[in-house]
N, C-alpha and C. Protein backbone atom coordinates (compact mmCIF):
# COMPACT_ATOMS: atom_id res chain seq x y z
N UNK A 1 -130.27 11.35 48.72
CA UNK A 1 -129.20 11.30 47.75
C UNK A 1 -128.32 12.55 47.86
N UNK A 2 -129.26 13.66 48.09
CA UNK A 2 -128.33 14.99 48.00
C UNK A 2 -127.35 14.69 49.49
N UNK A 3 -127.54 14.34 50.53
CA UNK A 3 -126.82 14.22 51.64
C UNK A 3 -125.74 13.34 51.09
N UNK A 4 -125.92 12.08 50.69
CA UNK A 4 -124.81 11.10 50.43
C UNK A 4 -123.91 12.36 49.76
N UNK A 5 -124.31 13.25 48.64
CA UNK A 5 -123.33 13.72 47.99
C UNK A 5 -122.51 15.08 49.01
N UNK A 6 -123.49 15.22 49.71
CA UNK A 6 -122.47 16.74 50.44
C UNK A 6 -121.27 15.71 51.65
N UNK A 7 -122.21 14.72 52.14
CA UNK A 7 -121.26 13.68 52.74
C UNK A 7 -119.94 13.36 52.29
N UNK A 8 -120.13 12.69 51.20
CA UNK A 8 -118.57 12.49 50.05
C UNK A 8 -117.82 13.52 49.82
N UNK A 9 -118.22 14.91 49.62
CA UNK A 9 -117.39 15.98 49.34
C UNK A 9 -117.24 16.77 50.56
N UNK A 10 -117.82 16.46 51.59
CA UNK A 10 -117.38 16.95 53.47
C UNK A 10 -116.24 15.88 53.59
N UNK A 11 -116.34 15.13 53.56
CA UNK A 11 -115.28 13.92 53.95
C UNK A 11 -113.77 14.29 52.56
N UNK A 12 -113.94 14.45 51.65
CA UNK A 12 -113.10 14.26 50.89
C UNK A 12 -112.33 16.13 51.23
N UNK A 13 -113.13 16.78 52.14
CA UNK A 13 -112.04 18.10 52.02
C UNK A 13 -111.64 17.87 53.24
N UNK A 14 -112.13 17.22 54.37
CA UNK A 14 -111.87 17.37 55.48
C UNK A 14 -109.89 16.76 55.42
N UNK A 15 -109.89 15.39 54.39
CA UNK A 15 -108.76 15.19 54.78
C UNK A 15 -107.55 16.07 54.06
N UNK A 16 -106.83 15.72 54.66
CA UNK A 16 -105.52 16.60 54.99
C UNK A 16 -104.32 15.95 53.62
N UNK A 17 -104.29 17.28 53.22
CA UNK A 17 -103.42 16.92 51.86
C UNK A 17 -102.06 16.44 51.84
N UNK A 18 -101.47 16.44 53.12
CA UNK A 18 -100.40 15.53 53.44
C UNK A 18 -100.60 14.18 53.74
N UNK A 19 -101.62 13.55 54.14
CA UNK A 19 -101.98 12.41 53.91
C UNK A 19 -102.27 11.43 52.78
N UNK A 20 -102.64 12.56 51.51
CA UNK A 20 -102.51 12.22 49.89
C UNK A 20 -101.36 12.88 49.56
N UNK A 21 -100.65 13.14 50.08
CA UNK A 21 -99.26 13.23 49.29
C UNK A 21 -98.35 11.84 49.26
N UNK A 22 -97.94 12.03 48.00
CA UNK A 22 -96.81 11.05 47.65
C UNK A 22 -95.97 11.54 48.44
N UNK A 23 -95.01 10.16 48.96
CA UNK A 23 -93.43 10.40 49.62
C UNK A 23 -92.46 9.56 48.68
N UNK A 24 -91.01 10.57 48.69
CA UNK A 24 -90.25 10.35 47.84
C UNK A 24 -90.20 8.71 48.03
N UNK A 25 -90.36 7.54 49.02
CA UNK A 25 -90.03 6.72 49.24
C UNK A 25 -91.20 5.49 48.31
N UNK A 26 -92.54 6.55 48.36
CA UNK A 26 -93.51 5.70 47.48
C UNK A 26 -92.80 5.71 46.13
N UNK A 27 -92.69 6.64 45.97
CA UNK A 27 -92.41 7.44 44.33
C UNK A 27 -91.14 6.25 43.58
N UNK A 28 -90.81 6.16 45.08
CA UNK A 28 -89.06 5.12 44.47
C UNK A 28 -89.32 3.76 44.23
N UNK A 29 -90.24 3.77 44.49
CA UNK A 29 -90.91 2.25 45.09
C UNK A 29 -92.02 1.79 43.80
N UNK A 30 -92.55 3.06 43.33
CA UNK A 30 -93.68 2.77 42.23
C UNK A 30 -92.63 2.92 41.38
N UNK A 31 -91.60 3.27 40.92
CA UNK A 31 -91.04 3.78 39.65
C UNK A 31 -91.30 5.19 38.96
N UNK A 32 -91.36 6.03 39.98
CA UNK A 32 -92.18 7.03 39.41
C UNK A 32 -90.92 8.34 39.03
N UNK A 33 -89.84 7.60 40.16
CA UNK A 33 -88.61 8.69 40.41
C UNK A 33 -87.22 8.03 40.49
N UNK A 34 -86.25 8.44 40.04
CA UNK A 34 -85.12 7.88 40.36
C UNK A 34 -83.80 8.60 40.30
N UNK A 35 -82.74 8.28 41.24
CA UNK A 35 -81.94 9.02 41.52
C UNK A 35 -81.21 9.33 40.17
N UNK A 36 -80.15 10.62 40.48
CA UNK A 36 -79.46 10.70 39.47
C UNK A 36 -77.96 11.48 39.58
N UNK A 37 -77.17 11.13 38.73
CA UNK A 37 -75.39 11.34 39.47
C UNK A 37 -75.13 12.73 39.65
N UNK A 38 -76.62 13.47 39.49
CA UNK A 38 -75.76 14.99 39.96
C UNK A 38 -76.48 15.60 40.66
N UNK A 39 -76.84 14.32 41.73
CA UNK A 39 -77.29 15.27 43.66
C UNK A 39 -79.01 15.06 43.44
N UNK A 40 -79.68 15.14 42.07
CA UNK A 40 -80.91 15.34 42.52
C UNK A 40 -82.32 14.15 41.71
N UNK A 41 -82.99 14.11 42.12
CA UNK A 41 -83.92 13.49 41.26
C UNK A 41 -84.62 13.80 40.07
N UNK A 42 -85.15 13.06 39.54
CA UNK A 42 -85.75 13.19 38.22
C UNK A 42 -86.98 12.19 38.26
N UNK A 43 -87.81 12.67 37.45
CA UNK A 43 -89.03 12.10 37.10
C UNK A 43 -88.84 11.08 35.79
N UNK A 44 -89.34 9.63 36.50
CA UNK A 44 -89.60 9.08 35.43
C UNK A 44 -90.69 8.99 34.39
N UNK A 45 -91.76 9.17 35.35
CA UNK A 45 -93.43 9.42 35.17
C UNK A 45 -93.19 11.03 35.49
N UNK A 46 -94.37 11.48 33.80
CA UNK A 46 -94.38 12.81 33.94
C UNK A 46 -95.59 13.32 34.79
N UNK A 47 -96.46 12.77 35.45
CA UNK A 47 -97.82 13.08 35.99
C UNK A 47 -97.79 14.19 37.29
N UNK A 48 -98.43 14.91 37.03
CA UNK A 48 -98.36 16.05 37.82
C UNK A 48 -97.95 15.69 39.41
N UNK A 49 -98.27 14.78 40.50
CA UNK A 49 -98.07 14.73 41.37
C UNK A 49 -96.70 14.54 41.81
N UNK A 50 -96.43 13.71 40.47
CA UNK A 50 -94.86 13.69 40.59
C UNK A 50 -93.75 14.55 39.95
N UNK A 51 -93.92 15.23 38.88
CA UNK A 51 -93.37 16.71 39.18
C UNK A 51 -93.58 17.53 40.36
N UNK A 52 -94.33 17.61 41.22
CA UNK A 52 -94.46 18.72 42.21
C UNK A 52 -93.73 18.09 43.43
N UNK A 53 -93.68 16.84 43.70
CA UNK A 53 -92.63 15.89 44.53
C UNK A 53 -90.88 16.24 44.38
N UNK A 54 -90.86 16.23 42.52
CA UNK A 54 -89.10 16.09 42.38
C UNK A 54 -89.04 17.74 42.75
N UNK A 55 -89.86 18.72 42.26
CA UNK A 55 -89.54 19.96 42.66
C UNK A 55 -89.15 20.18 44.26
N UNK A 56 -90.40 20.14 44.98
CA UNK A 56 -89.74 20.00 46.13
C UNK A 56 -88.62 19.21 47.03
N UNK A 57 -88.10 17.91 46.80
CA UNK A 57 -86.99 17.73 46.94
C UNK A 57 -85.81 17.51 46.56
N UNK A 58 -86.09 18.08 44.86
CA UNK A 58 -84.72 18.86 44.59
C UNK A 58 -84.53 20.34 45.37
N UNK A 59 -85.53 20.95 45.41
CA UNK A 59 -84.95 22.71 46.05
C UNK A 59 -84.73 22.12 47.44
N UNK A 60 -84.74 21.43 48.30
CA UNK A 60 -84.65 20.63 49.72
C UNK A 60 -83.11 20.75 49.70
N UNK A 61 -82.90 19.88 48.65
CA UNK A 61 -81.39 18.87 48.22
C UNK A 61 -80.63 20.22 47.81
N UNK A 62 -81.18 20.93 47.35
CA UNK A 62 -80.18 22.09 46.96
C UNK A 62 -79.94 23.40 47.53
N UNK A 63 -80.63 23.31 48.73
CA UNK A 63 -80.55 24.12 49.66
C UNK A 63 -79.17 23.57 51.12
N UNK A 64 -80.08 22.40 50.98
CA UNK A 64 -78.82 21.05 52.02
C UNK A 64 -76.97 21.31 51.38
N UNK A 65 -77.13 21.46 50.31
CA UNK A 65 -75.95 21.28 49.60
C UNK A 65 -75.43 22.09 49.80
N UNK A 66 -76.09 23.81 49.38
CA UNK A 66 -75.67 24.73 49.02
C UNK A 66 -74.94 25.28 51.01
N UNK A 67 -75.44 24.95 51.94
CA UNK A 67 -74.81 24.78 53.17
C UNK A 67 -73.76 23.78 53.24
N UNK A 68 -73.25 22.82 52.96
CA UNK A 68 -72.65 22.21 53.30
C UNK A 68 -71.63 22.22 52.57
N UNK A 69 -71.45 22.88 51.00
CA UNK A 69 -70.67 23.81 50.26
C UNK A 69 -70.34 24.89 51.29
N UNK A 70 -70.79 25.31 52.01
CA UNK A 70 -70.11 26.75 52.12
C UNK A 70 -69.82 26.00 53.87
N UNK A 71 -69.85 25.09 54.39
CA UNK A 71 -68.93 24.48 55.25
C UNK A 71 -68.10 23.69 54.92
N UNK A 72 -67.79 23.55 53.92
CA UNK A 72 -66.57 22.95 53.42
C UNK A 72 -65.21 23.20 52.66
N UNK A 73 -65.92 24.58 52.28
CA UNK A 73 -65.36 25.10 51.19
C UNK A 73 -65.17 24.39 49.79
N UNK A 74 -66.39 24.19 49.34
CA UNK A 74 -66.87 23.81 48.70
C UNK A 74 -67.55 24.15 47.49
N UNK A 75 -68.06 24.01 46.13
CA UNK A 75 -69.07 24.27 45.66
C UNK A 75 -70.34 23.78 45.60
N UNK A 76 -71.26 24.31 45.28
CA UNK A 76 -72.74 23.41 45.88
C UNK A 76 -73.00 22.07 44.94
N UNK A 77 -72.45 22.40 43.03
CA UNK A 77 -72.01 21.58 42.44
C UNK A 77 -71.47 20.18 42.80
N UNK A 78 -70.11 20.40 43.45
CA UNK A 78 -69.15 19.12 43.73
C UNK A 78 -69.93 18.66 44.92
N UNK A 79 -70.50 19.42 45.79
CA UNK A 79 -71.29 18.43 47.18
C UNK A 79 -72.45 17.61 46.15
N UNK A 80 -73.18 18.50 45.23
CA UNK A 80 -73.84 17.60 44.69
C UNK A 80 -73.70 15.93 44.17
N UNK A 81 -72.71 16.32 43.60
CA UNK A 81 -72.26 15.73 42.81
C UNK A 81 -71.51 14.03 43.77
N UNK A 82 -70.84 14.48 44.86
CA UNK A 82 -70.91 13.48 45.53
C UNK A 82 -71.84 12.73 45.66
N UNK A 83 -73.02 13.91 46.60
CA UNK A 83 -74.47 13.06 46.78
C UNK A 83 -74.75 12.30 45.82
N UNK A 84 -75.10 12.60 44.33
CA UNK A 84 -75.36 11.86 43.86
C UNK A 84 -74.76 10.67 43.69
N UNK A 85 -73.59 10.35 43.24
CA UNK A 85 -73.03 9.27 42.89
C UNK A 85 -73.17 8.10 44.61
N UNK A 86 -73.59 8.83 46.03
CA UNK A 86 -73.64 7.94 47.00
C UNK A 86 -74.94 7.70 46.74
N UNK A 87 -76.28 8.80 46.67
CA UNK A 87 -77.42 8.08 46.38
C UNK A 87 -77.88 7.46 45.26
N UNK A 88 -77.22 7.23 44.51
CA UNK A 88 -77.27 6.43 42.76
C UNK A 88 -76.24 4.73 43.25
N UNK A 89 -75.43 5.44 44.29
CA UNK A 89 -74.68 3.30 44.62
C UNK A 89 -75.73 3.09 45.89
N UNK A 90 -76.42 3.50 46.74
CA UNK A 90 -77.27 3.20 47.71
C UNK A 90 -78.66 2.63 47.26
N UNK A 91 -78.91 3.07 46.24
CA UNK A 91 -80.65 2.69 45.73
C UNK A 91 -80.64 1.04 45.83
N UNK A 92 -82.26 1.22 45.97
CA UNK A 92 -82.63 -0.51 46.15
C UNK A 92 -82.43 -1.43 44.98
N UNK A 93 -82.71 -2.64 45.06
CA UNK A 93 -83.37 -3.01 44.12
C UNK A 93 -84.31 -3.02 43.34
N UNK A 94 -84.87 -2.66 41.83
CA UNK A 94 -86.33 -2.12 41.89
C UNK A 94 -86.26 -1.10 41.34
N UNK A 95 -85.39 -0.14 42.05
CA UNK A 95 -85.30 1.33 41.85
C UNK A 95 -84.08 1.47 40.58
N UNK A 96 -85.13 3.23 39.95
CA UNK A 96 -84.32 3.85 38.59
C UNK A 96 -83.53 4.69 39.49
N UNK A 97 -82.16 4.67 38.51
CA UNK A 97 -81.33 5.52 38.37
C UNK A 97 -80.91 5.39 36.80
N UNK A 98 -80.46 7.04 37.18
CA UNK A 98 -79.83 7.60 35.63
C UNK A 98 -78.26 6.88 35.23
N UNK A 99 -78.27 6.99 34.69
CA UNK A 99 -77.09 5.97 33.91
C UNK A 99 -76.42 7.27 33.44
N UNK A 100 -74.61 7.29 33.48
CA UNK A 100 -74.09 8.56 32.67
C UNK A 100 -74.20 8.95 31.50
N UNK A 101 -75.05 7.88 30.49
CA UNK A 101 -75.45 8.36 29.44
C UNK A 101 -77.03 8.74 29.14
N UNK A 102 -77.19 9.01 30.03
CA UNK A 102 -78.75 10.13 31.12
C UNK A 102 -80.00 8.70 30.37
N UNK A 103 -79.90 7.54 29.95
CA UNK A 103 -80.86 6.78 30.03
C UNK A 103 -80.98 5.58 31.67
N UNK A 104 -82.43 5.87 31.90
CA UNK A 104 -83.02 4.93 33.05
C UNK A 104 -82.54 3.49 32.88
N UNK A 105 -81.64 3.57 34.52
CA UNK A 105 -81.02 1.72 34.66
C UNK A 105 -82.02 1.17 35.83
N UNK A 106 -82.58 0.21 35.82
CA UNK A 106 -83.45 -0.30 37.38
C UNK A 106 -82.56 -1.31 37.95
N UNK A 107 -82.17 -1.10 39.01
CA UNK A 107 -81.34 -1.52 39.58
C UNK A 107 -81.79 -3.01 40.20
């Protein structure tokens, strides 16, 4: 019995925590995340895995921006702000987005 248990917890560290990571594409797909008109995502579900998801690809998205503001002459704002409104008309069917009066529409 003691083996079964060091077994289960050898196996459960061995794998690789990018393999249990959520991708923004699950996240869109469960309802967990959905776009929103100013460049970045938001959590619909507050559960920890998915806060640590919108964090990292909002600072992604706002790093992307904040370059492509300063090749445009631009602010990182208004690039946002595009993005969003293209990834808020691109979403699937299925999928949340924020509505301009900041309540969840499923598209």
């Amino acid at each position: 019995m003691k083996r079964l248990y060091c077994g289960i917890l050898l196996g459960c560290l061995l794998l690789s925590p990018a393999v249990m990571a959520l991708t923004l594409e699950q996240a869109r797909q469960q309802g967990r995340v959905g776009e929103t008109l100013n460049g970045y995502i938001a959590a619909v579900q507050q559960d920890a895995e998915t806060l640590a998801l919108v964090k990292q690809i909002n600072e992604g998205r706002a790093h992307q921006y904040q370059l492509l503001a300063q090749q445009n002459n631009m602010t990182t704002r208004e690039v946002a702000s595009i993005a969003g409104l293209k990834l808020v008309e691109r979403a699937k069917s299925g999928e949340y987005v924020r509505g301009i009066n900041g309540q969840w529409l499923k598209k």
